[in-house]
C-alpha atoms as a PDB file:
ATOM      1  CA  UNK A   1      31.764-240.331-139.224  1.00  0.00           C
ATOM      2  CA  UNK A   2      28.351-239.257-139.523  1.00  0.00           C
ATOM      3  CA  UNK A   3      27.021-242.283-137.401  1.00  0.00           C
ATOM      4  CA  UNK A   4      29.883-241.390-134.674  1.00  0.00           C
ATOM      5  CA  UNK A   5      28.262-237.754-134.776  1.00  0.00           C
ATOM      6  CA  UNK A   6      24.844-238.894-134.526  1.00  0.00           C
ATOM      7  CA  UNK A   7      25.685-241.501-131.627  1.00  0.00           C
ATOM      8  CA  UNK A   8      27.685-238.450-129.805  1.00  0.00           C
ATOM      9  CA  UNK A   9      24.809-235.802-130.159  1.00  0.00           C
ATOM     10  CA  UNK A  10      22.483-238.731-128.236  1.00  0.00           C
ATOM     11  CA  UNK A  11      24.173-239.256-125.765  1.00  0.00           C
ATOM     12  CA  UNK A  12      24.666-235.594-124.830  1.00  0.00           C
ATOM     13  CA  UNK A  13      21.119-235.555-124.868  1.00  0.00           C
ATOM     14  CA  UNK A  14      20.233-238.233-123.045  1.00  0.00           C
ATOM     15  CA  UNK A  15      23.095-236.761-120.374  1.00  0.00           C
ATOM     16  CA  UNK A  16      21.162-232.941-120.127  1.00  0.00           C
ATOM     17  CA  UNK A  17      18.026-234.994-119.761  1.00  0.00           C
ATOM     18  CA  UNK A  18      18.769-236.708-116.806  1.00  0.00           C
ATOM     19  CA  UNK A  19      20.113-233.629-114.967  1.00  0.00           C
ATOM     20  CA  UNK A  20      17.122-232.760-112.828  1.00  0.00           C
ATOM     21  CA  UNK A  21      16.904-229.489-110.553  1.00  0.00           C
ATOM     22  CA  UNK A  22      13.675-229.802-107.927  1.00  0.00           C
ATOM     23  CA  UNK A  23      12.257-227.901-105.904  1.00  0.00           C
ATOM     24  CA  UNK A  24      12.036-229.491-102.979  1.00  0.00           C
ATOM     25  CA  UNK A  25      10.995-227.412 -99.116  1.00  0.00           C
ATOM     26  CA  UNK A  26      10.555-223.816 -98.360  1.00  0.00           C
ATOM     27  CA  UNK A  27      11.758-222.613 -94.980  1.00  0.00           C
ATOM     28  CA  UNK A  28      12.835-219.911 -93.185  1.00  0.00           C
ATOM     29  CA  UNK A  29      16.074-219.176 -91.390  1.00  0.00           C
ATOM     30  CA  UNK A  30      14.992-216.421 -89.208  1.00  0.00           C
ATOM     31  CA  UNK A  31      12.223-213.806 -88.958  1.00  0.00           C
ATOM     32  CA  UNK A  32      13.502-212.088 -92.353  1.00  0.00           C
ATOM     33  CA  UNK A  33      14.897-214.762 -94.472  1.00  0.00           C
ATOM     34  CA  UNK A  34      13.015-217.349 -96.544  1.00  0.00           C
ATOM     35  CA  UNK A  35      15.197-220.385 -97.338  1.00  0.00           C
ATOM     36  CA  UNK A  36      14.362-222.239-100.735  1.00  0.00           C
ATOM     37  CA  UNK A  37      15.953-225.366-100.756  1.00  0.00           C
ATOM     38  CA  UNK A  38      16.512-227.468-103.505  1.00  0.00           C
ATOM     39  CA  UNK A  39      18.016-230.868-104.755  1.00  0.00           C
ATOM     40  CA  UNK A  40      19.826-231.380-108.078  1.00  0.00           C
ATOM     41  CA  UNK A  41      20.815-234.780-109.941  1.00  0.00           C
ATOM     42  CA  UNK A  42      24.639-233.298-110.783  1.00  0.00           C
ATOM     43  CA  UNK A  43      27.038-231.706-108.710  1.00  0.00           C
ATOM     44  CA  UNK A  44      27.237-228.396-109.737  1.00  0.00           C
ATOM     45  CA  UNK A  45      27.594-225.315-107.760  1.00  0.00           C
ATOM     46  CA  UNK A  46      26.349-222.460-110.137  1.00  0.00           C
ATOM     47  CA  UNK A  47      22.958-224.639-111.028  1.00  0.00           C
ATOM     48  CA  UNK A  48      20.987-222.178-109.575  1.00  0.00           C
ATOM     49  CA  UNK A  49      21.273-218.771-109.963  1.00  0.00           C
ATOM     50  CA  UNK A  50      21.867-215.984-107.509  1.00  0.00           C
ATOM     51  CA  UNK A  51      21.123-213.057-109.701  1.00  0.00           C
ATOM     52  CA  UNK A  52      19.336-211.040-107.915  1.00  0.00           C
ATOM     53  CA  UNK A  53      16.915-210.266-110.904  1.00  0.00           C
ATOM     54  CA  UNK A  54      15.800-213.676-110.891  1.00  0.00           C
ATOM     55  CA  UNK A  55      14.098-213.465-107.678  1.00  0.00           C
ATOM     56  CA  UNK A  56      11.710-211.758-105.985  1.00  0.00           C
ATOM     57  CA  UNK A  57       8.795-212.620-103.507  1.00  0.00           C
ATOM     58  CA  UNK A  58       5.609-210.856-103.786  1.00  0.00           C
ATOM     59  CA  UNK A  59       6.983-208.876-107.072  1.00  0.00           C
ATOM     60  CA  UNK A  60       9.835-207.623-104.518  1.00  0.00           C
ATOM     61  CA  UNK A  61      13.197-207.829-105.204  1.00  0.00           C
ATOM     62  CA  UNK A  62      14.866-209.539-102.005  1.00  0.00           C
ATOM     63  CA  UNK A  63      17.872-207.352-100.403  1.00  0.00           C
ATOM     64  CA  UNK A  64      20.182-210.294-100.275  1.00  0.00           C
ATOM     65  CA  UNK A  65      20.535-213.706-101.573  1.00  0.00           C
ATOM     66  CA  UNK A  66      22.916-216.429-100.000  1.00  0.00           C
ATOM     67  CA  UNK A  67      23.709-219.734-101.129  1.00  0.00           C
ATOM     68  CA  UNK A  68      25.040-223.183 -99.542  1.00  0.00           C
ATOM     69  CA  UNK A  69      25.637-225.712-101.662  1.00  0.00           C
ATOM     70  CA  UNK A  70      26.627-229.273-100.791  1.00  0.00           C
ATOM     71  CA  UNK A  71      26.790-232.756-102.440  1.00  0.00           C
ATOM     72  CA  UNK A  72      24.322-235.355-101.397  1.00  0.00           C
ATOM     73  CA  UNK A  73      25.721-238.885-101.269  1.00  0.00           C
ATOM     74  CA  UNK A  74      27.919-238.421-103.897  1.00  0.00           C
ATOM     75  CA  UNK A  75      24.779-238.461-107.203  1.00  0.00           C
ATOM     76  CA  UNK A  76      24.045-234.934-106.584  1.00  0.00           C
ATOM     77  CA  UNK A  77      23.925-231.349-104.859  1.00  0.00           C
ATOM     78  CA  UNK A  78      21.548-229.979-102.590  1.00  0.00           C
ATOM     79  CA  UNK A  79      21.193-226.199-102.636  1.00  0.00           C
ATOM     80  CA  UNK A  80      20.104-223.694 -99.838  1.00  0.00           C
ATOM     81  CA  UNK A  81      19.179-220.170-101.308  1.00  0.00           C
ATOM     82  CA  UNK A  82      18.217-217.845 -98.766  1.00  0.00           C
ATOM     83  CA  UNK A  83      16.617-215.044 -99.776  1.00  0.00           C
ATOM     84  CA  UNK A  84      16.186-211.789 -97.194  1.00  0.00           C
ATOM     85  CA  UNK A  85      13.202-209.688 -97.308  1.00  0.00           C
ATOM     86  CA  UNK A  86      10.851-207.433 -94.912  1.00  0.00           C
ATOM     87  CA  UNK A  87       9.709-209.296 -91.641  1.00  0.00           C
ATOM     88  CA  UNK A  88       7.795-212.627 -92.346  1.00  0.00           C
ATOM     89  CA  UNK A  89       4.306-211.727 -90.953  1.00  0.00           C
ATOM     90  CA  UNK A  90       1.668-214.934 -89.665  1.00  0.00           C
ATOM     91  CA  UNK A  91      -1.240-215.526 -91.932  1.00  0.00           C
ATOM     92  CA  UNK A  92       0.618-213.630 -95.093  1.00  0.00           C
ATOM     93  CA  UNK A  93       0.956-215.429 -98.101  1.00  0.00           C
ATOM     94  CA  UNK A  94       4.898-215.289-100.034  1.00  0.00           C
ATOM     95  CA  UNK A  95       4.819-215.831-103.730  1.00  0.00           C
ATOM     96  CA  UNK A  96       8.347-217.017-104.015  1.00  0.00           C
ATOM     97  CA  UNK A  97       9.726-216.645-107.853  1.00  0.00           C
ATOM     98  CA  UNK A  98      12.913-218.646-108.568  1.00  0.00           C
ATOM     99  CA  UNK A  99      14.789-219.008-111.873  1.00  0.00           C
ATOM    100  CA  UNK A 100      13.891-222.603-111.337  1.00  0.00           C
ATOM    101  CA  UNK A 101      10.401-222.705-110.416  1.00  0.00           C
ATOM    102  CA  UNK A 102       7.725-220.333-108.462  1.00  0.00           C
ATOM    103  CA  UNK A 103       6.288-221.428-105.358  1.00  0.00           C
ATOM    104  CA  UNK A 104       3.960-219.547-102.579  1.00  0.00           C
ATOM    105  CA  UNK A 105       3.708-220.302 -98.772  1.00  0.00           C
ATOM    106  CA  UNK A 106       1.945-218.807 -95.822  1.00  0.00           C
ATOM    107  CA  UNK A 107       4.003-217.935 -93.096  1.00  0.00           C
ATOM    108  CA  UNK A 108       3.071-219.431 -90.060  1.00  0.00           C
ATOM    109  CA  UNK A 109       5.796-219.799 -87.461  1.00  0.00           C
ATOM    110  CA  UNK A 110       4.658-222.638 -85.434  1.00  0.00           C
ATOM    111  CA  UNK A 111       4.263-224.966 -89.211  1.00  0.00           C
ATOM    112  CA  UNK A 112       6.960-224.019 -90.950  1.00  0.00           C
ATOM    113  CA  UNK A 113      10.414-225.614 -90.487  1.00  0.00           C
ATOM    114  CA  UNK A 114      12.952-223.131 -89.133  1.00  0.00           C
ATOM    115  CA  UNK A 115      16.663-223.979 -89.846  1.00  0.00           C
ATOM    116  CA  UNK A 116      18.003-221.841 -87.033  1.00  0.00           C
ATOM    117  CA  UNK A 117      15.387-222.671 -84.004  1.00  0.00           C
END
């Protein structure tokens, strides 16, 4: 039994290891919304968070998060958070902090990729 128990407890390890979350593009969606999109190793659609706590750009709370979620050829999810906050402005930098991981950009409209263009 205790073998059996050992065994099961590796294997549930080994499992939560391989489930990756990444971060994997910032974009934006439209002049106020930042669009954090990333890629996951299991399909699950409450991976990442939406509490509104958790996120914040510039030490600002957003005013709204959305999410899309949808599995990527069939290993996986990809997730779309998009986060509104105050008009993007050229040249300013974003310090984007996720429950996942914090990233930064600066805003430039003609580099970065806009999902609604």
């Amino acid at each position: 039994m205790k073998r059996l128990t050992v065994l099961l407890s590796v294997l549930c390890f080994s499992f939560s290891v391989n489930a990756a979350l990444t971060l994997k593009e910032v974009r934006t969606a439209s002049n106020n919304v930042i669009a954090v999109y990333f890629m996951s190793t299991t399909v699950n659609v409450s991976e990442v968070s939406t509490t509104a706590s958790q996120w914040t750009v510039n030490g600002q709370a957003v005013s709204a998060i959305n999410k899309y979620v949808m599995q990527s050829n069939g290993t996986g999810c990809e997730h779309h958070i998009y986060l509104t906050v105050p008009t993007l402005v050229n040249g300013t930098t974003y310090a984007i902090h996720t429950p996942i991981k914090d990233t930064s950009i600066v805003f430039d409209d003609h580099k970065i990729f806009c999902e609604i263009d």
